[in-house]
PDB file of N, CA and C in Angstrom:
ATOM      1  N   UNK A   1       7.488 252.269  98.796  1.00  0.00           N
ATOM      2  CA  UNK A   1       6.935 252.555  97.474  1.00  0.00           C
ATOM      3  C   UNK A   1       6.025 251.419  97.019  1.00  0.00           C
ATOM      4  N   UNK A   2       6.553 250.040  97.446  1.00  0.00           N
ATOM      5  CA  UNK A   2       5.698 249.209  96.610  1.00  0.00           C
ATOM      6  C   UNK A   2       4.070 249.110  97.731  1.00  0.00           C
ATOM      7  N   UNK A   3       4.518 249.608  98.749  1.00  0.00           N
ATOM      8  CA  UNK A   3       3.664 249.242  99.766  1.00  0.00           C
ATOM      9  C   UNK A   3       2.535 250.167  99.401  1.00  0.00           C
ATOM     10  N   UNK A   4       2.839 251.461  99.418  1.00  0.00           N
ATOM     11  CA  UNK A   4       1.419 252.317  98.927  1.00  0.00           C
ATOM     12  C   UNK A   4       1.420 252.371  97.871  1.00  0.00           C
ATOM     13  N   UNK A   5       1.931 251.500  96.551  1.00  0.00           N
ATOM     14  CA  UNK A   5       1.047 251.362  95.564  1.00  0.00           C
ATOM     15  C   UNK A   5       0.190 249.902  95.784  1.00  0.00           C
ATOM     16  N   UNK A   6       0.488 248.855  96.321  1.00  0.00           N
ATOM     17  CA  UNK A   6      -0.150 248.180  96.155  1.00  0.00           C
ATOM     18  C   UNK A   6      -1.758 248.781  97.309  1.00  0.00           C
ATOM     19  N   UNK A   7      -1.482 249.355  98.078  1.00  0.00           N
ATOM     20  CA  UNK A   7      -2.662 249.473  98.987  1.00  0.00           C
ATOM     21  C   UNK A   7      -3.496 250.276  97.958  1.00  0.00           C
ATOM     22  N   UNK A   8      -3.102 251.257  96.961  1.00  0.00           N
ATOM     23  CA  UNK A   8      -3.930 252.024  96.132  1.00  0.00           C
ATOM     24  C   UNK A   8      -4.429 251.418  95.282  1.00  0.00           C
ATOM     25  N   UNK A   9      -3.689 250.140  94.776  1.00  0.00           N
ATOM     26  CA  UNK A   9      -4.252 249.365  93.768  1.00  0.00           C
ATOM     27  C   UNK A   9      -5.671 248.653  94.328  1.00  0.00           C
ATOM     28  N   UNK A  10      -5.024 248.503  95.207  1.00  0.00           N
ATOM     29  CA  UNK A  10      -6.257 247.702  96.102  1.00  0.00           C
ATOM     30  C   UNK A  10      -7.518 248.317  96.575  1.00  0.00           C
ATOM     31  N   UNK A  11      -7.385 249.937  96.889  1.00  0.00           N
ATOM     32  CA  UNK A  11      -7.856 250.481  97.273  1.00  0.00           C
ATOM     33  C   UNK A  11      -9.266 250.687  95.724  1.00  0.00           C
ATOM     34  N   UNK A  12      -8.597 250.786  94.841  1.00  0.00           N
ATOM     35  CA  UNK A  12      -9.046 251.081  93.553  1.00  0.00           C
ATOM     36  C   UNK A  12      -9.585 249.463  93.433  1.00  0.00           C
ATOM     37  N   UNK A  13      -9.116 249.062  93.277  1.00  0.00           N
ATOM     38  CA  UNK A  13      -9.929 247.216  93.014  1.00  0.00           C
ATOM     39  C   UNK A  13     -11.242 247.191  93.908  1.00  0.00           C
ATOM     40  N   UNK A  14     -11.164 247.599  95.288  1.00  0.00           N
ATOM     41  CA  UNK A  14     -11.983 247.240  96.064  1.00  0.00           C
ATOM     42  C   UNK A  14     -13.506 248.758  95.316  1.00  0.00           C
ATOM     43  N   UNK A  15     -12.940 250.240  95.171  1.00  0.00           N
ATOM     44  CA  UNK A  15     -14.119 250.923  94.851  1.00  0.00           C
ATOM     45  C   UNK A  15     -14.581 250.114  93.613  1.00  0.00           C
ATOM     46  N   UNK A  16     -13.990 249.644  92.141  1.00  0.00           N
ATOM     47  CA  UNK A  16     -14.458 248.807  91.323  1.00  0.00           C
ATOM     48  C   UNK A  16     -15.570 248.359  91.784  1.00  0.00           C
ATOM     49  N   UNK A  17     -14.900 247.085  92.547  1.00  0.00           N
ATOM     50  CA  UNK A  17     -15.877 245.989  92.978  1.00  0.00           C
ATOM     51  C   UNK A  17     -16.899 246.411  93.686  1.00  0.00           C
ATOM     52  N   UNK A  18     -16.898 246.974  94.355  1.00  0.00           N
ATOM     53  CA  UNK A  18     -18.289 247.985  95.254  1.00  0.00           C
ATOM     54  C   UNK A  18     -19.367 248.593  93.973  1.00  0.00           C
ATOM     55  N   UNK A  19     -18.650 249.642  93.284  1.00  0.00           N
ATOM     56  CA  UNK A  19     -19.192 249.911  91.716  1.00  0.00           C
ATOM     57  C   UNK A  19     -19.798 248.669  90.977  1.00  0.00           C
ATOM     58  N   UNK A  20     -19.266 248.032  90.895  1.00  0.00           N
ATOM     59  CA  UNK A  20     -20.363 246.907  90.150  1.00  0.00           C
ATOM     60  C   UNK A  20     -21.042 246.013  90.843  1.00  0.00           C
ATOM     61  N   UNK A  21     -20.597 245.873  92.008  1.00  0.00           N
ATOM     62  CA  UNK A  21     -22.003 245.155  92.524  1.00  0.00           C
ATOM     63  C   UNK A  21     -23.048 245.931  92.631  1.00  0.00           C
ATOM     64  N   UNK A  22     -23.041 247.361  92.933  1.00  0.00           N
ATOM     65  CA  UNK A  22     -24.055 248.106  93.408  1.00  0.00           C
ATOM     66  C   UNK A  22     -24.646 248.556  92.015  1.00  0.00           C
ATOM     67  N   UNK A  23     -24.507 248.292  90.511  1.00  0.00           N
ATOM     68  CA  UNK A  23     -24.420 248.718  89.405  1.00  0.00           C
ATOM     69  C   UNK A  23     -25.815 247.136  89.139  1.00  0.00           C
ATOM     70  N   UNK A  24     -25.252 245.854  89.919  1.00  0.00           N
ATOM     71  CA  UNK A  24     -25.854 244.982  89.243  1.00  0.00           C
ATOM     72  C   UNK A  24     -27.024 245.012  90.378  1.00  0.00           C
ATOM     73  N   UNK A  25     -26.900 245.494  91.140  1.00  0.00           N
ATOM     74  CA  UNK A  25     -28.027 245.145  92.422  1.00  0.00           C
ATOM     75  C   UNK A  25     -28.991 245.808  91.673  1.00  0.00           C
ATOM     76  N   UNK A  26     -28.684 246.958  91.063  1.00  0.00           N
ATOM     77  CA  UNK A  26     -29.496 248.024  90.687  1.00  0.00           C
ATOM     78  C   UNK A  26     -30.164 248.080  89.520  1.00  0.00           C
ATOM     79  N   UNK A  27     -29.444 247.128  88.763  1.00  0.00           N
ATOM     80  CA  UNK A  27     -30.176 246.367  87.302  1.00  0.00           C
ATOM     81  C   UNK A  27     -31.126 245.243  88.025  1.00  0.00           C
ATOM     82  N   UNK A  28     -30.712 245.134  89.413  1.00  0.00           N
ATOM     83  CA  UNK A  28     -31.624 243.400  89.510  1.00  0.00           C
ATOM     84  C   UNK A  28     -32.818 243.472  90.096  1.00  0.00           C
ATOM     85  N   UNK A  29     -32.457 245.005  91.068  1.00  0.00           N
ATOM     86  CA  UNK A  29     -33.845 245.597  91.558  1.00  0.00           C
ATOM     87  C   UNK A  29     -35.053 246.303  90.158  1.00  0.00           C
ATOM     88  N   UNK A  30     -34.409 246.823  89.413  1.00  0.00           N
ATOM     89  CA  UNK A  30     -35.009 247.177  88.304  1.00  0.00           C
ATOM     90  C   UNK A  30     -36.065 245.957  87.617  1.00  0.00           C
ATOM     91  N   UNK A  31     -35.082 244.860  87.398  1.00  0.00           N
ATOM     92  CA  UNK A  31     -35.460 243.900  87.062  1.00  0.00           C
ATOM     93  C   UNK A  31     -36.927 243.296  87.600  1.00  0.00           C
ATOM     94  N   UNK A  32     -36.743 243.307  88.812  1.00  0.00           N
ATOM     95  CA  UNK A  32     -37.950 242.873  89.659  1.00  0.00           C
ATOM     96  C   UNK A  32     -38.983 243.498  90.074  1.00  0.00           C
ATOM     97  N   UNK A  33     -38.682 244.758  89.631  1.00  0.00           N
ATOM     98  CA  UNK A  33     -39.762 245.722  89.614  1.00  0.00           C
ATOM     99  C   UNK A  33     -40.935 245.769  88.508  1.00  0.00           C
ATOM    100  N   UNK A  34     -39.831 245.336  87.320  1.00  0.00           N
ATOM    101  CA  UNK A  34     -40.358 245.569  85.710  1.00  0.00           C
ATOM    102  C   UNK A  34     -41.504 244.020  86.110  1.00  0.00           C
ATOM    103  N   UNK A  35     -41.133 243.280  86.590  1.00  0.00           N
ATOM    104  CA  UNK A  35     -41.921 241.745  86.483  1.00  0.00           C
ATOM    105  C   UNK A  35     -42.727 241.863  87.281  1.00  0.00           C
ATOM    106  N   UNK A  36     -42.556 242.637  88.202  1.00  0.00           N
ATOM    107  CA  UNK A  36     -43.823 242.403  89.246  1.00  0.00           C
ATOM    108  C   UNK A  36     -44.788 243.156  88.448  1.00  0.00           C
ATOM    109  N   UNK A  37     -44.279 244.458  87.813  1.00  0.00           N
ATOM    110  CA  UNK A  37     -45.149 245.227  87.140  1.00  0.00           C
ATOM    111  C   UNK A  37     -46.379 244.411  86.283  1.00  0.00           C
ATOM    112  N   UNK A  38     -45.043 244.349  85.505  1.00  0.00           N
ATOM    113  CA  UNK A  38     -46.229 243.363  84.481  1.00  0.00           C
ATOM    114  C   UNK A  38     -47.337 241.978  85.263  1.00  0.00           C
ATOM    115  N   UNK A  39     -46.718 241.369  86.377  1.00  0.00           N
ATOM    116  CA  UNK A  39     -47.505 240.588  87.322  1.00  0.00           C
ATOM    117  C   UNK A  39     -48.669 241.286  86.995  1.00  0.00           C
ATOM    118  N   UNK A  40     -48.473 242.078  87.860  1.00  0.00           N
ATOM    119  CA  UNK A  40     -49.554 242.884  88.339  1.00  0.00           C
ATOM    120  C   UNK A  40     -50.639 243.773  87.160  1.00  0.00           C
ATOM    121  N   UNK A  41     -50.055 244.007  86.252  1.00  0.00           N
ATOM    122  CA  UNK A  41     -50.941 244.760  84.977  1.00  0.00           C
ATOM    123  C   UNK A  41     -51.815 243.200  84.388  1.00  0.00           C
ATOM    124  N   UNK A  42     -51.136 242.309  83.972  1.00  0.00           N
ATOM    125  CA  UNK A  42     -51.681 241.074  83.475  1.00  0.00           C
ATOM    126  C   UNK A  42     -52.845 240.488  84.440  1.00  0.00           C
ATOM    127  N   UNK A  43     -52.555 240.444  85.755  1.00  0.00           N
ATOM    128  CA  UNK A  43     -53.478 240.371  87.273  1.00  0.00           C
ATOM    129  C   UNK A  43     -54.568 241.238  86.708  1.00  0.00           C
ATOM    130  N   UNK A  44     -54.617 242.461  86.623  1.00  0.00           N
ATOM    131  CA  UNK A  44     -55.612 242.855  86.547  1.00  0.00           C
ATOM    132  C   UNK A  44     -55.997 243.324  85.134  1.00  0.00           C
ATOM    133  N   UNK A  45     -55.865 242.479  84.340  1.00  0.00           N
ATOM    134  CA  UNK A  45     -56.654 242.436  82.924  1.00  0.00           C
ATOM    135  C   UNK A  45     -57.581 241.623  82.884  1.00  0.00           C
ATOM    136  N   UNK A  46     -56.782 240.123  83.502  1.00  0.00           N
ATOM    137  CA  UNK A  46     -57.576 238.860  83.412  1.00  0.00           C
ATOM    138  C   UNK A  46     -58.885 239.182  84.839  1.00  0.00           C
ATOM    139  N   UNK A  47     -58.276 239.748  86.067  1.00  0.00           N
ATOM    140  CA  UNK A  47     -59.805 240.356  86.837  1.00  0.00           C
ATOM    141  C   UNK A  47     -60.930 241.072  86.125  1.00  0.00           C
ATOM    142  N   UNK A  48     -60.495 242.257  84.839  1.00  0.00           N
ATOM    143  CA  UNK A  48     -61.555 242.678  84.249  1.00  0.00           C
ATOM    144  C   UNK A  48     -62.185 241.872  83.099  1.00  0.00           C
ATOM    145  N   UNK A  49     -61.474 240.681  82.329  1.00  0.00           N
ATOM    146  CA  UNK A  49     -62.058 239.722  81.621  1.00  0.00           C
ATOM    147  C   UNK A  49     -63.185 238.910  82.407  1.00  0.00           C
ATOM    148  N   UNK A  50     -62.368 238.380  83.818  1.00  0.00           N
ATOM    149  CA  UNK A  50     -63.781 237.836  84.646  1.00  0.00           C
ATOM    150  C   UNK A  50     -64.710 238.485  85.127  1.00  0.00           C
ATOM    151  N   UNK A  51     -64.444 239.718  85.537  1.00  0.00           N
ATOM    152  CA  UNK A  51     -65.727 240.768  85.210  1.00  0.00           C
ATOM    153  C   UNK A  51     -66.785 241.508  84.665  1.00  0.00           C
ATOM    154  N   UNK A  52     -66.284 241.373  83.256  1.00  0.00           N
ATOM    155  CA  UNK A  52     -66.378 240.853  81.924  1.00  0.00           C
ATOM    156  C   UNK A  52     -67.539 239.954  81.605  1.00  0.00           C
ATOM    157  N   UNK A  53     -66.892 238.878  81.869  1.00  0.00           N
ATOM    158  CA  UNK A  53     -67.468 237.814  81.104  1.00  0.00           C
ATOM    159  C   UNK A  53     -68.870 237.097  82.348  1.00  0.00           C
ATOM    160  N   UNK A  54     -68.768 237.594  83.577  1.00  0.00           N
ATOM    161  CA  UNK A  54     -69.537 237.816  84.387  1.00  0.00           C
ATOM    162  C   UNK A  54     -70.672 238.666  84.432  1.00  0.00           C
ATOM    163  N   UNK A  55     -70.401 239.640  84.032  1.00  0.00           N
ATOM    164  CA  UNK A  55     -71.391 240.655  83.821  1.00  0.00           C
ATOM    165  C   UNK A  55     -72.623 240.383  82.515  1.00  0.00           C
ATOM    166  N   UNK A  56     -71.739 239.794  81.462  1.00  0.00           N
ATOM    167  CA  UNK A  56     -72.152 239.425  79.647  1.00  0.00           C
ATOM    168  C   UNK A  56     -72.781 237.656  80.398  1.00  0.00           C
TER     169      UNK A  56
END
């Protein structure tokens, strides 16, 4: 009895822990997506300012 509850407990601890890492990977990939984004939008504002101010 104590034996297959503790393996279930465990069993349950371990899906948890799987659940939130894969919960934070997935906020962290998000994360790095959102920044590159903006990298990349800001990248090419300041290319059309020097294009811009090249042209003028």
């Amino acid at each position: 009895m104590k034996e297959t509850f503790g393996e279930t407990l465990s069993i349950e601890m371990t899906n948890m822990l799987i659940m939130a890492i894969s919960a934070s990977f997935v906020q962290f990939l998000a994360g790095v997506q959102m920044t590159t984004g903006y990298e990349r939008t800001s990248d090419l504002i300041v290319q059309q300012n020097h294009s811009r101010s090249s042209t003028v």
